[in-house]
C-alpha atoms as a PDB file:
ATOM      1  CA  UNK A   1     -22.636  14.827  -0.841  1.00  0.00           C
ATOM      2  CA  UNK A   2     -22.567  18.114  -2.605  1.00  0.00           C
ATOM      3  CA  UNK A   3     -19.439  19.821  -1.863  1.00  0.00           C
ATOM      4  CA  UNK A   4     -20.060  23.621  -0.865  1.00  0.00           C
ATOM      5  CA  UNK A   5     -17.911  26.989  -2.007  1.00  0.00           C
ATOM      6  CA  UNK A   6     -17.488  27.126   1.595  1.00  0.00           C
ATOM      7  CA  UNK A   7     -15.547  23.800   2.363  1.00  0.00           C
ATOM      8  CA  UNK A   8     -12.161  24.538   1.959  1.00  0.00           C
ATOM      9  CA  UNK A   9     -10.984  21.491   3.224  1.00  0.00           C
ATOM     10  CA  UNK A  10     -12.621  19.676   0.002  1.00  0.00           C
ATOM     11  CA  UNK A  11      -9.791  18.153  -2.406  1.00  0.00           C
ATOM     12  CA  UNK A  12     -10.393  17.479  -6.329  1.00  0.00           C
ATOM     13  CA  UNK A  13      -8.423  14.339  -7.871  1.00  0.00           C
ATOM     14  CA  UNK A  14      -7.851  14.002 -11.259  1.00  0.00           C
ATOM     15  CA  UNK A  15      -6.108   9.992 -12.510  1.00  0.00           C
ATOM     16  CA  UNK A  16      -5.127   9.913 -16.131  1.00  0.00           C
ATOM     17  CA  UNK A  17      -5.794   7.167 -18.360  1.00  0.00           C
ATOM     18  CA  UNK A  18      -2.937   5.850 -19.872  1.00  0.00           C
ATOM     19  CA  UNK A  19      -2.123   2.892 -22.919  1.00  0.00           C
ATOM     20  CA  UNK A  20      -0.695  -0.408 -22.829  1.00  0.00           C
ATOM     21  CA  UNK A  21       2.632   1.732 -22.654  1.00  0.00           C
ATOM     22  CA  UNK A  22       2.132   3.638 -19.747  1.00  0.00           C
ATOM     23  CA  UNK A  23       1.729   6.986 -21.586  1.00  0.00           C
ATOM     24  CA  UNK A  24      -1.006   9.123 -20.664  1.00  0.00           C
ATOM     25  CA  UNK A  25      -4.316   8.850 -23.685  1.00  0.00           C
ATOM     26  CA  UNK A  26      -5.121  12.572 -22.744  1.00  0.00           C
ATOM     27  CA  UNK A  27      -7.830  11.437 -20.681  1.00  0.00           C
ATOM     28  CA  UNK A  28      -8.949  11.693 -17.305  1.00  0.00           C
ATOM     29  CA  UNK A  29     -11.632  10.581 -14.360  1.00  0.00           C
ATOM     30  CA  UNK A  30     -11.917  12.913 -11.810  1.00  0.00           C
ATOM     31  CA  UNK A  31     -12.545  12.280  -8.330  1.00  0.00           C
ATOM     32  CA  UNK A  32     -13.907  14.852  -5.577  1.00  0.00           C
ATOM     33  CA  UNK A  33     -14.045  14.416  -1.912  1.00  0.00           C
ATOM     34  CA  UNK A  34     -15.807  16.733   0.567  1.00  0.00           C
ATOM     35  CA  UNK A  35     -14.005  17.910   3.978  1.00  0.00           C
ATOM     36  CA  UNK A  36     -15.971  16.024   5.669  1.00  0.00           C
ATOM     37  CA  UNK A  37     -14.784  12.825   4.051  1.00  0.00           C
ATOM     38  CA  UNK A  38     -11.163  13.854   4.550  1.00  0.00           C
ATOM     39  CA  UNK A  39     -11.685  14.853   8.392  1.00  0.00           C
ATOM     40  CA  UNK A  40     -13.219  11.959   9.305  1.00  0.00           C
ATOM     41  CA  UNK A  41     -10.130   9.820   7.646  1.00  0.00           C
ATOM     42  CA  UNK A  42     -12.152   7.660   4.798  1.00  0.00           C
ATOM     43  CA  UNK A  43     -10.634   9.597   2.017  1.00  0.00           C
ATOM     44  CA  UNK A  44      -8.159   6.723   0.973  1.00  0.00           C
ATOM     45  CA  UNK A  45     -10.819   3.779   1.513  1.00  0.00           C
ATOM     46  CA  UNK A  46     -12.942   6.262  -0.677  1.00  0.00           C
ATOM     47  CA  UNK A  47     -10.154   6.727  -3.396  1.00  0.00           C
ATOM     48  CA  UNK A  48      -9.818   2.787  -2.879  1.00  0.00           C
ATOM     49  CA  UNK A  49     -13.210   1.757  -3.824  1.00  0.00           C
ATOM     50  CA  UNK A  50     -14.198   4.351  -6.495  1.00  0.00           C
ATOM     51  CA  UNK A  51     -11.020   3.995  -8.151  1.00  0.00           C
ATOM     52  CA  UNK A  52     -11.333   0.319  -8.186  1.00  0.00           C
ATOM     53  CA  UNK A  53     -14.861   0.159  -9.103  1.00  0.00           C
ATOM     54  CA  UNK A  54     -13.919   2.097 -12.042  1.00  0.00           C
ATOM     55  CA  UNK A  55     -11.106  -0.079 -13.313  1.00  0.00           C
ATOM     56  CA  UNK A  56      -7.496   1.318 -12.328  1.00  0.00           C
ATOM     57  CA  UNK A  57      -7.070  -0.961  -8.886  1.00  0.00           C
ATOM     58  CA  UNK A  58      -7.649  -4.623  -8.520  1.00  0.00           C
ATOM     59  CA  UNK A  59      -8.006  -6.517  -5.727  1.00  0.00           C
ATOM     60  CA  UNK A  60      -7.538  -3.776  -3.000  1.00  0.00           C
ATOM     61  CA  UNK A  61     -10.991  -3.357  -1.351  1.00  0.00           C
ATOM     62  CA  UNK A  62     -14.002  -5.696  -1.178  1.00  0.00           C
ATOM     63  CA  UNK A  63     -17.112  -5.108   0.690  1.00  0.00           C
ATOM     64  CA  UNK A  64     -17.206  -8.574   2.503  1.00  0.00           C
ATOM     65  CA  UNK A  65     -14.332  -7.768   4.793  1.00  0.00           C
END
């Protein structure tokens, strides 16, 4: 869903990559969810799954619940 100028309620999430270490690589993957999301209450199942599907959670959603 494209997020409009107009939807203040939209939120912009940026998670840092970080090393073996824990320090932060000076990269990031950012995540953006619409109002809409967020008023209907999916945006943590939404962080959940995207964040997952791109490698920083494990085992914290699957789609055969």
């Amino acid at each position: 869903r494209i997020i409009k100028a107009t939807d203040h309620a939209s939120a912009q999430i940026s998670v840092g990559n970080v090393d073996e270490n824990g320090r932060y690589t000076g990269e990031n993957k950012t995540y953006a969810l619409c109002g809409f999301v967020r008023a209907m209450g999916e945006s943590d199942d939404c962080m959940n799954r995207l964040t997952q599907r791109d490698g920083y959670l494990k085992g914290v959603w699957t789609g055969s619940r």
